[in-house]
Protein backbone atom coordinates (compact mmCIF):
# COMPACT_ATOMS: atom_id res chain seq x y z
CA UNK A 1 -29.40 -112.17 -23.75
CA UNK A 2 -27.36 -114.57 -21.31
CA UNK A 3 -24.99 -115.49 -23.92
CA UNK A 4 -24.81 -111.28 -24.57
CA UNK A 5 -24.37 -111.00 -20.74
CA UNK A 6 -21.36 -113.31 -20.36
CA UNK A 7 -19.95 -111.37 -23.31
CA UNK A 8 -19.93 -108.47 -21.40
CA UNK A 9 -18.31 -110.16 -17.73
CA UNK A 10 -15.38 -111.20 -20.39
CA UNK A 11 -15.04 -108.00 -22.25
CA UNK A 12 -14.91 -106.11 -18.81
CA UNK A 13 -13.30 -108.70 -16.22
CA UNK A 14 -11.60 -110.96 -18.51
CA UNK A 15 -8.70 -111.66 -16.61
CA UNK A 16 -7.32 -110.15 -13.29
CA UNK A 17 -5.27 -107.35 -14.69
CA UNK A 18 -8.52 -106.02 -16.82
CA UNK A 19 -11.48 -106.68 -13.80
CA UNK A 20 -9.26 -104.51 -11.40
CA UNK A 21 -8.89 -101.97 -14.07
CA UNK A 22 -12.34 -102.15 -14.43
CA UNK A 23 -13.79 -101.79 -10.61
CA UNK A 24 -10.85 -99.01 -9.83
CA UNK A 25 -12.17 -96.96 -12.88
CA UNK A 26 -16.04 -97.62 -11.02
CA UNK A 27 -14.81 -96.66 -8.10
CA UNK A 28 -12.87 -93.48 -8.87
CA UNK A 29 -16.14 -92.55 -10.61
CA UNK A 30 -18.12 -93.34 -7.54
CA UNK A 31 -15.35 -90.92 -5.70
CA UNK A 32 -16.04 -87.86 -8.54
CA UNK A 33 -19.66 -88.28 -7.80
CA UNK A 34 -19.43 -88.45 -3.79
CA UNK A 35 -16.62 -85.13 -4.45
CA UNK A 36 -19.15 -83.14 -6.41
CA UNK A 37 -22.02 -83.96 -4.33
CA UNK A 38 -21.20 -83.56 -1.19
CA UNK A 39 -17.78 -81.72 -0.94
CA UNK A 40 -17.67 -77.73 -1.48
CA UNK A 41 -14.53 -77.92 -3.40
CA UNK A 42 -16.47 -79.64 -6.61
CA UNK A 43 -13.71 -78.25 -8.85
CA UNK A 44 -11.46 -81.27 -7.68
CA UNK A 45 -14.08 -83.85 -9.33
CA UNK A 46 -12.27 -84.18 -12.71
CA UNK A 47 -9.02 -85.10 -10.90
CA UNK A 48 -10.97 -88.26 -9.87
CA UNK A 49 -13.14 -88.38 -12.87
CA UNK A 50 -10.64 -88.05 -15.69
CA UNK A 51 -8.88 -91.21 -14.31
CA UNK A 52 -11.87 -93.08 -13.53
CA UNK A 53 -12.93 -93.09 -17.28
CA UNK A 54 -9.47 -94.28 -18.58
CA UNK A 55 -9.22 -97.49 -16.33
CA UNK A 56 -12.34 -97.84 -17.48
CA UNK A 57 -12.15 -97.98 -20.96
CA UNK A 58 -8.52 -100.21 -20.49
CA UNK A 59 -10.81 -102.71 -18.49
CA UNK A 60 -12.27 -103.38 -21.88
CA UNK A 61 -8.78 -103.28 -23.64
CA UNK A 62 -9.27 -107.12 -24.17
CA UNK A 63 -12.69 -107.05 -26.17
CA UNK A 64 -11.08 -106.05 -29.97
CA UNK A 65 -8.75 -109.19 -30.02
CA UNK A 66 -11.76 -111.64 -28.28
CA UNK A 67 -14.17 -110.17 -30.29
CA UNK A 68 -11.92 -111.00 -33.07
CA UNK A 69 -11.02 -114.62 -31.96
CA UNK A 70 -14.62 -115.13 -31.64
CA UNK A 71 -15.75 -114.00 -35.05
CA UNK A 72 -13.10 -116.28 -36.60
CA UNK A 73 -13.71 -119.04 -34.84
CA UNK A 74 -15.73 -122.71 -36.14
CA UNK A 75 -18.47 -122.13 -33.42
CA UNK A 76 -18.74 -119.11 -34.53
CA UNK A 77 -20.16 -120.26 -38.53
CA UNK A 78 -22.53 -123.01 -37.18
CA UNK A 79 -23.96 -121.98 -33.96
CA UNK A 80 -26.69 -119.70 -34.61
CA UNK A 81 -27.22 -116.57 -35.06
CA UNK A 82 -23.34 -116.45 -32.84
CA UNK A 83 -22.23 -113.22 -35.10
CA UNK A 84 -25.28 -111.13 -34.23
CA UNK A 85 -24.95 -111.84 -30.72
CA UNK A 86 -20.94 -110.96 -30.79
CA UNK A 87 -21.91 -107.57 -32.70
CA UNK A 88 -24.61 -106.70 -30.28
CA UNK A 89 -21.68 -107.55 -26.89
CA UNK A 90 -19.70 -105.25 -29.09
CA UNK A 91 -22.28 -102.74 -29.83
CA UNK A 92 -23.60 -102.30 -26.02
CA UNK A 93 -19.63 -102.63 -24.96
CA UNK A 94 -18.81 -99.28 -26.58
CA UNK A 95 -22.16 -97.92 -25.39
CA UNK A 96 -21.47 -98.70 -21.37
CA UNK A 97 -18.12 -98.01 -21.85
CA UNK A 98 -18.37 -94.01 -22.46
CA UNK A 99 -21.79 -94.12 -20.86
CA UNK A 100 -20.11 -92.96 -17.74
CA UNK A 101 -18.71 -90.06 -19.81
CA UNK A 102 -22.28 -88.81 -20.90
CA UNK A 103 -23.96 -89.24 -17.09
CA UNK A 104 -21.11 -86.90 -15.28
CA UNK A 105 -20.61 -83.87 -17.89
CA UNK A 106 -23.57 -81.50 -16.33
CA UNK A 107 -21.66 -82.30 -13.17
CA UNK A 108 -18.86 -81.80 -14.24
CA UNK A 109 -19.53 -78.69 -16.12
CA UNK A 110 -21.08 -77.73 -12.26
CA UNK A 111 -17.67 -78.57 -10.76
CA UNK A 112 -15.95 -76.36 -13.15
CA UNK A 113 -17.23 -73.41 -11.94
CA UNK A 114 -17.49 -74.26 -7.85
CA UNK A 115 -20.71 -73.70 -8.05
CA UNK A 116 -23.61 -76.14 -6.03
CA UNK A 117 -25.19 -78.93 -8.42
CA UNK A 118 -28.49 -77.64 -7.35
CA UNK A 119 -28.17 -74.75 -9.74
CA UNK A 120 -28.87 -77.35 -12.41
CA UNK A 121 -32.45 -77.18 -11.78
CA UNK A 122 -32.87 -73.60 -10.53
CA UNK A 123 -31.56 -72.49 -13.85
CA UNK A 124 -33.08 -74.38 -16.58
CA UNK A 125 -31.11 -72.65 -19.43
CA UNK A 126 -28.30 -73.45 -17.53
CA UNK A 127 -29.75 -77.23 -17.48
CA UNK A 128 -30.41 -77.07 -21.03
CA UNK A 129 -27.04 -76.46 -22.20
CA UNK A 130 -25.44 -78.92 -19.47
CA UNK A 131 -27.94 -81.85 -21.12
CA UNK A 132 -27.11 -80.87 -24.51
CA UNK A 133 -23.26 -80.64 -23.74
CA UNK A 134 -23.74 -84.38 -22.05
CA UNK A 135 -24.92 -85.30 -25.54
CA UNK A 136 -22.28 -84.25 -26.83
CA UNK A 137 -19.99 -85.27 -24.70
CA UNK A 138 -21.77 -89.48 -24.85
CA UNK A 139 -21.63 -89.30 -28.72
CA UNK A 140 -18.21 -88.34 -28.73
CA UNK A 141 -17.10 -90.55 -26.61
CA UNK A 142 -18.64 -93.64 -28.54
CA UNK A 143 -16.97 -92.07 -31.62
CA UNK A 144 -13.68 -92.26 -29.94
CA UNK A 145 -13.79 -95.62 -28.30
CA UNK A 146 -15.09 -97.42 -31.05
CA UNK A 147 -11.90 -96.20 -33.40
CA UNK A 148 -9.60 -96.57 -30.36
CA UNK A 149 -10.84 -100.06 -30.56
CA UNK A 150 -10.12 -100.51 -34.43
CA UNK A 151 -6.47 -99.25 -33.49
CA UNK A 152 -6.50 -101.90 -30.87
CA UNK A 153 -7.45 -104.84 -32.91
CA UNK A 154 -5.06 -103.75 -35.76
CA UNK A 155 -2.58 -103.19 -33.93
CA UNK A 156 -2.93 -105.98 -31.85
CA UNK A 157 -4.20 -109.00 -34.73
CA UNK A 158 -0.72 -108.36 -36.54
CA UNK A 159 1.99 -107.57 -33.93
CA UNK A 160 4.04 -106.22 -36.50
CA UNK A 161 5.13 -103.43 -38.42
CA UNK A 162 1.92 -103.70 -40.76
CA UNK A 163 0.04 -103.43 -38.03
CA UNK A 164 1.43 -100.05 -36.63
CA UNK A 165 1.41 -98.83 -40.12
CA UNK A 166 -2.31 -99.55 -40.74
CA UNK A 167 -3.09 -98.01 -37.38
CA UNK A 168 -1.01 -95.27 -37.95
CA UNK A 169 -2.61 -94.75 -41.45
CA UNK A 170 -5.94 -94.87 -40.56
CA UNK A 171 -5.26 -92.46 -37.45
CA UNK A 172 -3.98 -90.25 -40.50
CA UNK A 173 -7.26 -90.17 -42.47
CA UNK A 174 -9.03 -89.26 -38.79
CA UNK A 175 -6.77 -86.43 -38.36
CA UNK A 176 -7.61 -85.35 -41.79
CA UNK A 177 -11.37 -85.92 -41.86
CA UNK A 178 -13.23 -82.65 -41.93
CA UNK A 179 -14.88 -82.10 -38.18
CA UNK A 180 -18.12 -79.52 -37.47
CA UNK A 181 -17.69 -76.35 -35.91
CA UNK A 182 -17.01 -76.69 -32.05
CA UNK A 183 -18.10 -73.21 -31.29
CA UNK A 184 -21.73 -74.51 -32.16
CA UNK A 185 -22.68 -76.83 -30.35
CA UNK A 186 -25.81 -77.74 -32.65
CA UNK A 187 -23.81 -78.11 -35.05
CA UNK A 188 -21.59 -80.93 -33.14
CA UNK A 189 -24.77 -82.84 -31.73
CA UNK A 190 -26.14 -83.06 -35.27
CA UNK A 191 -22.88 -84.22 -36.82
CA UNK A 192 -22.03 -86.69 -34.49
CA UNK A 193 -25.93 -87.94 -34.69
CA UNK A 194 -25.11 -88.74 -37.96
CA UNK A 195 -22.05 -90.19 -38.00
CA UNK A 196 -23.13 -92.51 -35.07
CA UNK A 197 -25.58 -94.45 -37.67
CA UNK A 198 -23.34 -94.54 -40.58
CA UNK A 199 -20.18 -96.20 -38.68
CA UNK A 200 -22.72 -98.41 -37.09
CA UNK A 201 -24.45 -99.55 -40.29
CA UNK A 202 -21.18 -100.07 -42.38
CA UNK A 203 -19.39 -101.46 -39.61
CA UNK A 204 -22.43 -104.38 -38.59
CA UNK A 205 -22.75 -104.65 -42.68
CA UNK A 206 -18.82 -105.69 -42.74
CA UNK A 207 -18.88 -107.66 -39.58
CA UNK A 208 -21.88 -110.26 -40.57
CA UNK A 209 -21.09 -110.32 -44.11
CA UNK A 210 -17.69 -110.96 -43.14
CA UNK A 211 -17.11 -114.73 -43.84
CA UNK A 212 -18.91 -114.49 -47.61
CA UNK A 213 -16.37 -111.32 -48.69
CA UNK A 214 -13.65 -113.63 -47.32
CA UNK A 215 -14.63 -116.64 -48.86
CA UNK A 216 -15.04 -114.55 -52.34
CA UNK A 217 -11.73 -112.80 -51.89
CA UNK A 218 -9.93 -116.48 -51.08
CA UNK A 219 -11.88 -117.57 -54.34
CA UNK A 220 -9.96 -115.22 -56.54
CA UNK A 221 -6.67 -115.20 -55.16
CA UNK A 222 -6.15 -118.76 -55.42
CA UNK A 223 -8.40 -118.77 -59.13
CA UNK A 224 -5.47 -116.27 -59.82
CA UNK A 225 -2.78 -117.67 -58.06
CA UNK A 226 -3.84 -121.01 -60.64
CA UNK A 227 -3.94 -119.00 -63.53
CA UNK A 228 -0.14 -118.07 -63.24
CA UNK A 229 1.37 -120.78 -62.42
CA UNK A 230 3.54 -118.95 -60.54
CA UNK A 231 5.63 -118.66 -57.17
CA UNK A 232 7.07 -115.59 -55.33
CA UNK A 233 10.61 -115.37 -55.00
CA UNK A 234 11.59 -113.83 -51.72
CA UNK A 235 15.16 -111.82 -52.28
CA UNK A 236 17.41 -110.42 -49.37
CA UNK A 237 19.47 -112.62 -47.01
CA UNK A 238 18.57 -114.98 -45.68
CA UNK A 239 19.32 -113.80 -42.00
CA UNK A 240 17.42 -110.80 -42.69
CA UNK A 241 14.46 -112.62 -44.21
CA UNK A 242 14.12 -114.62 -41.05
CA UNK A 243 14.84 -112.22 -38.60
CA UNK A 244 12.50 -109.40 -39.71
CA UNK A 245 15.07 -107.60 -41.00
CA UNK A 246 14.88 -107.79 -44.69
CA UNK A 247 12.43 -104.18 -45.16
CA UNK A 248 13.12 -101.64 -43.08
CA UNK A 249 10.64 -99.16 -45.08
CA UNK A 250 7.58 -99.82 -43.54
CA UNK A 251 9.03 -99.52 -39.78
CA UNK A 252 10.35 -95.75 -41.56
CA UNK A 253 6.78 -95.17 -43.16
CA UNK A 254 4.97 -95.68 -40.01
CA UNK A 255 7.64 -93.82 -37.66
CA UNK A 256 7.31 -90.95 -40.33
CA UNK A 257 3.96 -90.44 -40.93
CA UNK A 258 3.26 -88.76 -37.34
CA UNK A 259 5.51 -86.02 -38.29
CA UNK A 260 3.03 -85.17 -41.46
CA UNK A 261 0.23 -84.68 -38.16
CA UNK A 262 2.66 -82.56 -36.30
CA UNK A 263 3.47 -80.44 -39.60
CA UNK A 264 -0.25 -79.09 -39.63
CA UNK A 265 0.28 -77.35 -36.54
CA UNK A 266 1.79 -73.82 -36.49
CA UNK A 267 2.01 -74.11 -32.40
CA UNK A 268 4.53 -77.04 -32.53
CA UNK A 269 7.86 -76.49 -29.84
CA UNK A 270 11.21 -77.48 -30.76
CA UNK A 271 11.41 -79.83 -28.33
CA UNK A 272 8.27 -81.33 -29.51
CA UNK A 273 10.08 -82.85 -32.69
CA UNK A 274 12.71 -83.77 -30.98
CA UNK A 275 10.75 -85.55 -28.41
CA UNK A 276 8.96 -87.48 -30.86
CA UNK A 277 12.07 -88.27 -32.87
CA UNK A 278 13.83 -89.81 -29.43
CA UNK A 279 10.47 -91.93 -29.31
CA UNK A 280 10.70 -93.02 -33.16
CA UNK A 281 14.79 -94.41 -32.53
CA UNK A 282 13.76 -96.04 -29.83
CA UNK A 283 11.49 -97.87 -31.10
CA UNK A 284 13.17 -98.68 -34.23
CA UNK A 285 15.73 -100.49 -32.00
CA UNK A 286 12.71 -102.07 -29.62
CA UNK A 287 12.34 -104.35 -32.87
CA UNK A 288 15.48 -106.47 -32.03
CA UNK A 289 13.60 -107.67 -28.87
CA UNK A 290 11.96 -110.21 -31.64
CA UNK A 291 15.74 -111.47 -32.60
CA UNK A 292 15.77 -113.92 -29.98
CA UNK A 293 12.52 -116.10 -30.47
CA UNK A 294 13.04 -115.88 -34.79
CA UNK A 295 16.94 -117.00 -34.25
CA UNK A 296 15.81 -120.42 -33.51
CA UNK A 297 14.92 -121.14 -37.68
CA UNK A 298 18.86 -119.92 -38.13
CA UNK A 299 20.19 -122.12 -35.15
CA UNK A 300 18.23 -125.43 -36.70
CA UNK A 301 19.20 -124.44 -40.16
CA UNK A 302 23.02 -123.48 -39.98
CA UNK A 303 26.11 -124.60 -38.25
CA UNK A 304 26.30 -122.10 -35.86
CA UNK A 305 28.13 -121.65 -32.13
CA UNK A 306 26.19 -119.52 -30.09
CA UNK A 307 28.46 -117.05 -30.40
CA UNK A 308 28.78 -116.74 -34.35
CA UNK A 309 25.21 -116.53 -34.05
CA UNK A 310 25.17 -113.53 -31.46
CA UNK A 311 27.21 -111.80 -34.20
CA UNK A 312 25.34 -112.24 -37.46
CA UNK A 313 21.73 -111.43 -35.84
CA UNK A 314 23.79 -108.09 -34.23
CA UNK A 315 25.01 -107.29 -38.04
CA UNK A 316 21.37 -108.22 -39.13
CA UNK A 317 20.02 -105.81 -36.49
CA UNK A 318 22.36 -102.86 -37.21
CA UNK A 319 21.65 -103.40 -40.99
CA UNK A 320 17.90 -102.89 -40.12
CA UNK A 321 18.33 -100.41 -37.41
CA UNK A 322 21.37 -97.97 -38.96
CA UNK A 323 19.12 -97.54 -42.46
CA UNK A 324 15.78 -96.19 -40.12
CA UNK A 325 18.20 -94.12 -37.91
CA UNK A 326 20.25 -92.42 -41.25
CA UNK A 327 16.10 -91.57 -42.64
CA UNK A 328 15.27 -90.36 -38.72
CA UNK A 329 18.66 -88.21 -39.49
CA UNK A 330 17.58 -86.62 -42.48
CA UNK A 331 14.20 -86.37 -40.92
CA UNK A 332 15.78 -84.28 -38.30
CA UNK A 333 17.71 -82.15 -40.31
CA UNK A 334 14.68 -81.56 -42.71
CA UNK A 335 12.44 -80.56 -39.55
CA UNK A 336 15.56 -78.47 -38.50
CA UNK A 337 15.34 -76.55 -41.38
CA UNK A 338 11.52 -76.43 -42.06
CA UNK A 339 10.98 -75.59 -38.68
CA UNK A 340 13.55 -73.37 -37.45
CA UNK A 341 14.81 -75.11 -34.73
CA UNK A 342 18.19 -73.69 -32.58
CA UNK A 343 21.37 -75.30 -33.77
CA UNK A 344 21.68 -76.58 -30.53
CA UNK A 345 18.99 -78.48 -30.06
CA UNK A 346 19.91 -79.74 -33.84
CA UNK A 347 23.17 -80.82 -32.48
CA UNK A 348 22.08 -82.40 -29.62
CA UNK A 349 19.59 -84.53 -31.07
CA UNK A 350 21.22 -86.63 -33.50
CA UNK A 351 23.42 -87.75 -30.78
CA UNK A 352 20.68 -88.40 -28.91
CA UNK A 353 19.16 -89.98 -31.90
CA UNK A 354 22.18 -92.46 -31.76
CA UNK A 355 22.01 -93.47 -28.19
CA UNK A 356 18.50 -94.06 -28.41
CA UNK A 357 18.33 -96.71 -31.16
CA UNK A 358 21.91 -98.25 -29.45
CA UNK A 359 20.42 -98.33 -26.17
CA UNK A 360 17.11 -100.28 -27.10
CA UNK A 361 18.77 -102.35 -29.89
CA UNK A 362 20.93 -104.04 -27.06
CA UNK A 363 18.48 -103.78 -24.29
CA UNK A 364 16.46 -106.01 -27.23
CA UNK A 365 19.14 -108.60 -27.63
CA UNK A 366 18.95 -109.39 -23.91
CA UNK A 367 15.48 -110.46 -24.31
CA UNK A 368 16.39 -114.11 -24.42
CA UNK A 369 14.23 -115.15 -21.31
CA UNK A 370 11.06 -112.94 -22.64
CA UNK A 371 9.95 -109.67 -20.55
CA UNK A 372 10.92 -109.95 -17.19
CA UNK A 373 10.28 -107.42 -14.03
CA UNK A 374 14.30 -106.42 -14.89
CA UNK A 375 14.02 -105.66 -18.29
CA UNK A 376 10.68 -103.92 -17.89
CA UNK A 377 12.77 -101.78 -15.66
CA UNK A 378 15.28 -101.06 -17.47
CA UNK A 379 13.11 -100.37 -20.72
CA UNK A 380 10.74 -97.96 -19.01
CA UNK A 381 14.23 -96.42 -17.44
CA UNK A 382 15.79 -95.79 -20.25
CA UNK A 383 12.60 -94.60 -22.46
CA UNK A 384 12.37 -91.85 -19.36
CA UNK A 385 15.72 -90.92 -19.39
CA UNK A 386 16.01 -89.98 -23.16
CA UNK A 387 12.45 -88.50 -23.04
CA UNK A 388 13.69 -86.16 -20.32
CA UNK A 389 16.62 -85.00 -21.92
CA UNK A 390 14.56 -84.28 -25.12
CA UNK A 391 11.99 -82.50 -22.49
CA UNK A 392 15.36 -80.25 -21.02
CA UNK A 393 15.99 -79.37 -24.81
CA UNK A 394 13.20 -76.95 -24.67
CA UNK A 395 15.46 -74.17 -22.92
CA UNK A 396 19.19 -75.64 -23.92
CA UNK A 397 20.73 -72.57 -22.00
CA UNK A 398 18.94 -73.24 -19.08
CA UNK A 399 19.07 -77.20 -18.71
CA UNK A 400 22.40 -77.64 -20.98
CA UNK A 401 24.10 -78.95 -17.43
CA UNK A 402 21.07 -81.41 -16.89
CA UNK A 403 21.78 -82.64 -20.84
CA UNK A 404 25.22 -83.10 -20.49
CA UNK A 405 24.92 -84.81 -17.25
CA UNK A 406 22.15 -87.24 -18.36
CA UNK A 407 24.04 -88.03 -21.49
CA UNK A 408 27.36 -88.98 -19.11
CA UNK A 409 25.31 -91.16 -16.90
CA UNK A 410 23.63 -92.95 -19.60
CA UNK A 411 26.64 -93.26 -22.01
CA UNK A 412 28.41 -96.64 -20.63
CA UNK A 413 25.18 -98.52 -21.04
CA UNK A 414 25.02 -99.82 -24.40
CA UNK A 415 28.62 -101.42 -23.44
CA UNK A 416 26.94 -103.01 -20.47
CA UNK A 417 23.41 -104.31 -22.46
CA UNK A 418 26.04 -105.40 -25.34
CA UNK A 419 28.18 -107.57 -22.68
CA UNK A 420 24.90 -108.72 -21.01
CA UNK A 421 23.15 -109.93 -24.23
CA UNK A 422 26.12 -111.89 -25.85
CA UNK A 423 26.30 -113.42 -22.12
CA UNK A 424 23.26 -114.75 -22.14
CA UNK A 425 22.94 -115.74 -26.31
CA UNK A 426 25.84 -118.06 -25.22
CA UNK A 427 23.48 -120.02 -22.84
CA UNK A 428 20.29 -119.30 -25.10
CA UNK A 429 16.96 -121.72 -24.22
CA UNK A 430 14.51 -120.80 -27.08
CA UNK A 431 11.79 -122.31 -25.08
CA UNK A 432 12.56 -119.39 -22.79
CA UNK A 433 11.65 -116.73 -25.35
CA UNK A 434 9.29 -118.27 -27.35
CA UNK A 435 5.66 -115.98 -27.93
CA UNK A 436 3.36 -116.51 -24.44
CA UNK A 437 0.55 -117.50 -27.08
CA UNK A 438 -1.51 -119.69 -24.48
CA UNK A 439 -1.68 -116.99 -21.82
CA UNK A 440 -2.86 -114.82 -24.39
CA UNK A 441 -5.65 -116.91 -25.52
CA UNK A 442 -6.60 -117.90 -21.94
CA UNK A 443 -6.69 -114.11 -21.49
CA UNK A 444 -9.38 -113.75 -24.17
């Protein structure tokens, strides 16, 4: 139970970032409780509550990749019984976690109505329902935090394009899954009773048997890997290949498949698709903020100046970047179409469309010092700006001067990132970029 314990103190106060997360989420929970208790305006509980539970859970948003780290580790496979204890931090992690969730939803069901907490136990249908509502509430909760967690840890383990597209698959099949009836609330305790056991028993099933199905899948691979004789042949060029560059498909897959979500609902705004579309270019050209730590395999290979090489990863880039933005295009006209949208909102976003996967392909190719306060900045700036002007889309007559105005002011600034990237590629330090992997792992 120590070893469980320390576990815990890492999953929750790992570092500094994730212990402050964790004791501002206590005490905004602390502040619902003090709000519904002894304030007669209970109603503004939630407002405290709501953001209490979310720095909660991101206290915890280091315990996928430890937990992960952990498993795979040498201490791990001889210390014993290591894996049981790391499934049971796990385990009671996702169960203190939403715990918090569970406790406050008879208050908050209280608060909802201004009405005094001591009509909880004057009423005792009214108790009833608020207890089984808090089950309800718990169980859903520990549903949702232990897939949030499986997004995490994909996400997360790969840092790449597989990895969104795995999360973004298996956030498909959730959508899709078949849920109980919400108007019964019987019917929602039972189902999530059930489910609770199931994704407990496969998951603790996959996690200890773990290092046997790996050691039986690397068995066969290499038995068949023997067998042929043969070697893969990687095709593209070679700037591409190194770069990242070489498949833009799955980056297009996994920017696409949200849209299929968005498609089963009838209540969808214009503006909604386009908002989402602004999202997907951007982040299509957020890629190219990997350019400068992968260029350092071209500059030991080639004969390059630093300049020469600015140019051919920009070419690489655009050849990634312009073949997503042409599918985002046809996505946009499709949705157009399917949809209804206005013309003008049509029109205005594939310009929009353009600037966003300009503006983050440069502000990616001035990364050559890693993430710095400036950049953050600018990123979080410029995601803003071309979020709002999707947002002002949603009544073009109305907002058309805000548009036009937005699109003026931000227009001159792919020139700028351009001029400010090839600047600083011709006095490139790859030790300056290179992936913080040691602060990570002291992190965990």
């Amino acid at each position: 139970m120590k070893a469980i314990g320390r576990l815990l103190l890492v999953y929750f106060a790992g570092s500094r970032v994730t212990k402050w997360l964790t004791i501002c989420g206590l005490l905004l929970l602390l502040a619902s409780l003090y709000v519904v208790l002894y304030t007669p305006q209970t109603e503004h509980m939630l407002a405290l509550a709501v953001p209490g539970l979310i720095l909660l859970f991101c206290g915890t948003s280091l315990m996928p990749l430890t937990l992960a780290r952990l498993a795979g580790s040498h201490a791990a496979c001889i210390l014993p019984g290591a894996r049981i204890k790391l499934l049971l931090s796990a385990i009671l992690t996702v169960l203190l976690v939403t715990l918090p969730a569970g406790l406050i939803a008879p208050l908050a069901f209280v608060a909802g109505m201004s009405a005094d907490v001591s009509q909880l136990f004057a009423d005792p249908n009214l108790l009833n329902y608020t207890l089984v509502m808090a089950v309800i509430t718990y169980t859903s909760a520990c549903i949702a935090a232990f897939w949030l967690y499986v997004l995490m840890w994909v996400i997360g383990n790969e840092r790449s394009v597989n990895g969104v597209a795995k999360a973004l698959l298996i956030f498909l099949v959730l959508m899709f899954m078949p849920t109980a009836d919400r108007e019964d609330p019987g019917a929602m305790m039972r189902a999530n009773l059930l489910q609770i056991p199931v994704v407990l028993l496969v998951f603790s099933a996959g996690f200890l048997l773990w290092p046997r199905i790996r050691r039986a899948l690397a068995g066969r691979f290499q038995a068949r890997a023997t067998k042929s004789g043969t070697t893969r042949e990687l095709a593209g060029r070679e700037i591409d290949l190194v770069l990242g560059n070489s498949q833009p498909w799955p980056l297009t897959v996994a920017l696409l498949l949200p849209l299929v979500v968005l498609s089963r609902s009838d209540e969808v705004h214009a503006s909604t698709w386009l908002f989402y579309l602004t999202i997907a270019s951007t982040l299509s050209g957020a890629m190219t903020g990997q350019a400068p730590e992968r260029s350092r395999a071209l500059w030991l290979r080639g004969d390059w100046s630093r300049p020469a090489l600015f140019e051919a990863v920009e070419k690489s880039a655009w050849r990634h970047n312009g073949r997503v933005l042409m599918v985002l295009f046809v996505a946009l006209l499709a949705i157009g179409i399917y949809a209804k949208i206005p013309l003008a909102i049509v029109a205005v976003g594939g310009p929009l469309l353009i600037l966003g996967t300009v503006l983050s392909t440069y502000l990616g190719l001035t990364l050559t010092r890693g993430v710095r306060w400036a950049e953050a900045t600018l990123g979080v700036a410029v995601m803003l700006i071309l979020m709002s002007i999707a947002w002002l889309m949603s009544d073009p007559d109305a907002h058309m001067a805000w548009v036009v105005g937005l699109f003026l002011a931000v227009s001159p600034l792919p020139a700028v990132f351009r001029r400010v990237a090839r600047n600083r590629w011709a006095h490139i330090d790859w030790s300056e970029c290179r992936r913080e992997v040691q602060p990570a792992l002291r992190a965990g």
